[in-house]
C-alpha atoms as a PDB file:
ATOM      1  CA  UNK A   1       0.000   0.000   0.000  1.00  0.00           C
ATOM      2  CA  UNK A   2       3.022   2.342   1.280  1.00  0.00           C
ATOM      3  CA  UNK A   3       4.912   1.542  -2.251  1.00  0.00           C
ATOM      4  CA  UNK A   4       1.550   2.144  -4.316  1.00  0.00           C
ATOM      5  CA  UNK A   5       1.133   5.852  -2.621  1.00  0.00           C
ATOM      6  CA  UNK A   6       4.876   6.702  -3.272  1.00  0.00           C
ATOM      7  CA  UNK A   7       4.838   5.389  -6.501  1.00  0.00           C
ATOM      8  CA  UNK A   8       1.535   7.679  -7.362  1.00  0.00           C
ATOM      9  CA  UNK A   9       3.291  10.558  -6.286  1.00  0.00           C
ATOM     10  CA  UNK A  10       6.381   9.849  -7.731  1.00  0.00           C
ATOM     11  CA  UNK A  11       4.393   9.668 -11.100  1.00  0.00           C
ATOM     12  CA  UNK A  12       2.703  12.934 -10.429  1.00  0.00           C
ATOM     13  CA  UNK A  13       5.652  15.293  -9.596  1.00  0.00           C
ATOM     14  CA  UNK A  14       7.065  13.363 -12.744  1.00  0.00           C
ATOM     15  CA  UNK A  15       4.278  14.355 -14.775  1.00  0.00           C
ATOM     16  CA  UNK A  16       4.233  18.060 -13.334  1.00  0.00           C
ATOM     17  CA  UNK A  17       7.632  18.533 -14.452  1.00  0.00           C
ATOM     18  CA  UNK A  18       7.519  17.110 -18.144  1.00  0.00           C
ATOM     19  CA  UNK A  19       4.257  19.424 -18.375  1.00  0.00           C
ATOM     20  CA  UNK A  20       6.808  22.332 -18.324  1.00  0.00           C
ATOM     21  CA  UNK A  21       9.324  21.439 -20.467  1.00  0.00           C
ATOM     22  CA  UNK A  22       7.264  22.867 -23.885  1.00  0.00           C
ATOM     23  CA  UNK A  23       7.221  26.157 -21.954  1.00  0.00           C
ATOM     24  CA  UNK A  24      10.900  26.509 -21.734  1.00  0.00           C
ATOM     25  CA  UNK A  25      11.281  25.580 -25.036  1.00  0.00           C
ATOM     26  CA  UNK A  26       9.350  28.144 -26.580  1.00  0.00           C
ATOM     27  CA  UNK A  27      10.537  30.796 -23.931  1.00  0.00           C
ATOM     28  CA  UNK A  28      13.941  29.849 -25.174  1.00  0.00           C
ATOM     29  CA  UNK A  29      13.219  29.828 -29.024  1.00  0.00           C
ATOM     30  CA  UNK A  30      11.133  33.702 -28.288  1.00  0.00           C
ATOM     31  CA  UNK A  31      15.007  34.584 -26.143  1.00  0.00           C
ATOM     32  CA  UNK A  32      17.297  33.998 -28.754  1.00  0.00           C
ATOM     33  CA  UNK A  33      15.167  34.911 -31.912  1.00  0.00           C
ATOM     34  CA  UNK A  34      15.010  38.716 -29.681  1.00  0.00           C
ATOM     35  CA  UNK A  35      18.932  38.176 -29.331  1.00  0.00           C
ATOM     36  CA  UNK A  36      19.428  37.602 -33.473  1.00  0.00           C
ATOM     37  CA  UNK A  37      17.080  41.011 -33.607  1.00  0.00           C
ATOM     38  CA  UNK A  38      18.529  42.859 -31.366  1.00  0.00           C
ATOM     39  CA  UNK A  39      22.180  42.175 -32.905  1.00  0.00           C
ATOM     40  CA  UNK A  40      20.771  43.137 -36.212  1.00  0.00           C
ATOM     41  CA  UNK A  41      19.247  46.401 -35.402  1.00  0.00           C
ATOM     42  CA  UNK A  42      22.626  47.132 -33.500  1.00  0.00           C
ATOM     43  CA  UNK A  43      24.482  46.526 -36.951  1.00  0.00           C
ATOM     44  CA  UNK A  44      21.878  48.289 -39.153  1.00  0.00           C
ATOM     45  CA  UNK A  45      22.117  51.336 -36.475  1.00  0.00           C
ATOM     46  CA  UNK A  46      25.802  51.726 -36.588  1.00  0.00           C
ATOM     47  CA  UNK A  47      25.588  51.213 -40.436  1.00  0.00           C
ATOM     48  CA  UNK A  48      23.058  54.156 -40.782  1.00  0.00           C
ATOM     49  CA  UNK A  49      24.836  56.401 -38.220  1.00  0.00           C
ATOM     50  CA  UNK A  50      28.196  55.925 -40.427  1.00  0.00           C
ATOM     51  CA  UNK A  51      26.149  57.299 -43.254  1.00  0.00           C
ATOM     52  CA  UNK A  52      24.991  59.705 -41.176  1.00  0.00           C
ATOM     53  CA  UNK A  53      21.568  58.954 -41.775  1.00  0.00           C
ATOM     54  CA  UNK A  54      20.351  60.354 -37.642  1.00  0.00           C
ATOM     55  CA  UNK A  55      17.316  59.413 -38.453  1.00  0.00           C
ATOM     56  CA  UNK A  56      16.934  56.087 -39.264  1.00  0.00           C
ATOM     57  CA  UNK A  57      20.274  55.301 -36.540  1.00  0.00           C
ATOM     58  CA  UNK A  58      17.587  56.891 -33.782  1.00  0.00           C
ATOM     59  CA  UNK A  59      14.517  54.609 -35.336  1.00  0.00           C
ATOM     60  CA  UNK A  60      16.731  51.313 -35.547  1.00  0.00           C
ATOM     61  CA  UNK A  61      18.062  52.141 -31.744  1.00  0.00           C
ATOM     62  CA  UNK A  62      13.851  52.395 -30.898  1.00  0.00           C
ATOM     63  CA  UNK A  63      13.496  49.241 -31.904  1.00  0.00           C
ATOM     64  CA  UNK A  64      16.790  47.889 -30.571  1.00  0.00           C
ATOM     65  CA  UNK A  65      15.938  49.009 -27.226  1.00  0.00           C
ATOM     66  CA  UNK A  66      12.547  47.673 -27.205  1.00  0.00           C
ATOM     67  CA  UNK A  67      13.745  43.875 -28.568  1.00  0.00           C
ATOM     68  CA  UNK A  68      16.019  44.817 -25.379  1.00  0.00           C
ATOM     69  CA  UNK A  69      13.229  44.711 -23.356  1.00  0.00           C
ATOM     70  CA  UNK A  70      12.226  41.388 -24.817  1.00  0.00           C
ATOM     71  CA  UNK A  71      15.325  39.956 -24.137  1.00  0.00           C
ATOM     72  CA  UNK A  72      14.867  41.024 -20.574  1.00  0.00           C
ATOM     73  CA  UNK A  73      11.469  40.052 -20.090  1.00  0.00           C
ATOM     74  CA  UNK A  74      12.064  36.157 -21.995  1.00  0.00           C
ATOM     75  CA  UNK A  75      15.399  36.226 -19.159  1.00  0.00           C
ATOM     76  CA  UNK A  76      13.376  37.030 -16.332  1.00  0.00           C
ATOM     77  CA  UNK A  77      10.459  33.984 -17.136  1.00  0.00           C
ATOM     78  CA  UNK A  78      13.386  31.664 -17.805  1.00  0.00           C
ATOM     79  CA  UNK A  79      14.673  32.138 -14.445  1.00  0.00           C
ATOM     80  CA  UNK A  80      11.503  31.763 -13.021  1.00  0.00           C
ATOM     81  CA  UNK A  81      11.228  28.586 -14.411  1.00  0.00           C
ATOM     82  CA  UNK A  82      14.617  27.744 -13.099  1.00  0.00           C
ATOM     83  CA  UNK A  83      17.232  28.223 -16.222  1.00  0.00           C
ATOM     84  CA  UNK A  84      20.752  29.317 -15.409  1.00  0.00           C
ATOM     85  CA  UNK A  85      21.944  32.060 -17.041  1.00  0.00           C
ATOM     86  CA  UNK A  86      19.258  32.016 -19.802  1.00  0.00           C
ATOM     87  CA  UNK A  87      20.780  34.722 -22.080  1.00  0.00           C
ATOM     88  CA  UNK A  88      24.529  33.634 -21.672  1.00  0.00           C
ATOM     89  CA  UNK A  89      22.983  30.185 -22.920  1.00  0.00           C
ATOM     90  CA  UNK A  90      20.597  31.331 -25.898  1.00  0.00           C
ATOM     91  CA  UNK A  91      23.630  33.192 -27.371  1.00  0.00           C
ATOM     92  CA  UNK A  92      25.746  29.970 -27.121  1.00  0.00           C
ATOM     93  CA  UNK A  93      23.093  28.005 -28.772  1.00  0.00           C
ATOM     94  CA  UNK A  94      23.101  30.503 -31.519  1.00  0.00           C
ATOM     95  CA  UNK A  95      26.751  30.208 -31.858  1.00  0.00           C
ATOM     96  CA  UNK A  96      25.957  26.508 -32.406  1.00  0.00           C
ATOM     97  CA  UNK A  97      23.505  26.983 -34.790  1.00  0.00           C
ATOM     98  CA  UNK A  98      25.773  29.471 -36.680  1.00  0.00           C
ATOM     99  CA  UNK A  99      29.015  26.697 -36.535  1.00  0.00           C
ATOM    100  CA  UNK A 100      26.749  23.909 -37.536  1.00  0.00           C
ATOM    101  CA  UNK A 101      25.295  25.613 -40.422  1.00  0.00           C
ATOM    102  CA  UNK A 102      28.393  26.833 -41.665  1.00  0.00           C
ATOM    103  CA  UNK A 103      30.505  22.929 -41.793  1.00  0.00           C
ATOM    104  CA  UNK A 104      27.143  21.697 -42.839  1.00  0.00           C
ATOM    105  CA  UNK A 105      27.727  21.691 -46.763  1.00  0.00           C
END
C-alpha cells in the first residue's frame, strides 16, 4: 500500500515537471530569436549612423531598445522557471547553430 502511494506521487511530480518542459522551449526559441534582432538592429544602427543617416540610426536604436526589453522580459520567465543564465545560454546556442550551419555543406 506504502509503495503504491509513493509510486503515485512519484508519477505525479514526474508528470508536473515534463508538463513544463514545452514552456521553456518556446521561452527559449522567443530569447534567442530577440537576441538575433537585437544584434541586427545594432548593426543596421551603426551602419546608418556611419552614413549619417540620424534618423533612421535613432529609429533602428527604438526598436533595438525595445527587442532589449524582450530579451529582458524572456530572461526574467526563464529564471523563473529555473534556467541558469538564460541569455549567456541562448547566445551559445546561436553560436551553435551558426558553426553547424556553416561545416554543414
Amino acid at each position: 500500500m506504502k509503495k503504491t502511494i509513493a509510486v503515485m506521487a512519484c508519477l505525479v511530480i514526474t508528470m508536473g515537471a515534463f508538463a513544463q518542459t514545452p514552456e521553456k522551449k518556446e521561452e527559449s526559441k522567443m530569447l534567442r530569436k530577440d537576441i538575433k534582432a537585437k544584434k541586427a538592429e545594432n548593426h543596421e544602427m551603426v551602419k546608418d549612423a556611419t552614413k549619417l543617416k540620424i534618423h533612421e540610426a535613432k529609429e533602428e536604436h527604438k526598436e533595438a531598445v525595445a527587442d532589449k526589453k524582450a530579451i529582458h522580459r524572456h530572461a526574467d520567465n526563464l529564471k523563473d522557471m529555473g534556467v541558469h543564465h538564460p541569455v549567456q545560454r541562448a547566445k551559445h546556442q546561436i553560436h551553435a547553430e551558426k558553426e553547424a550551419k556553416k561545416y554543414k555543406d
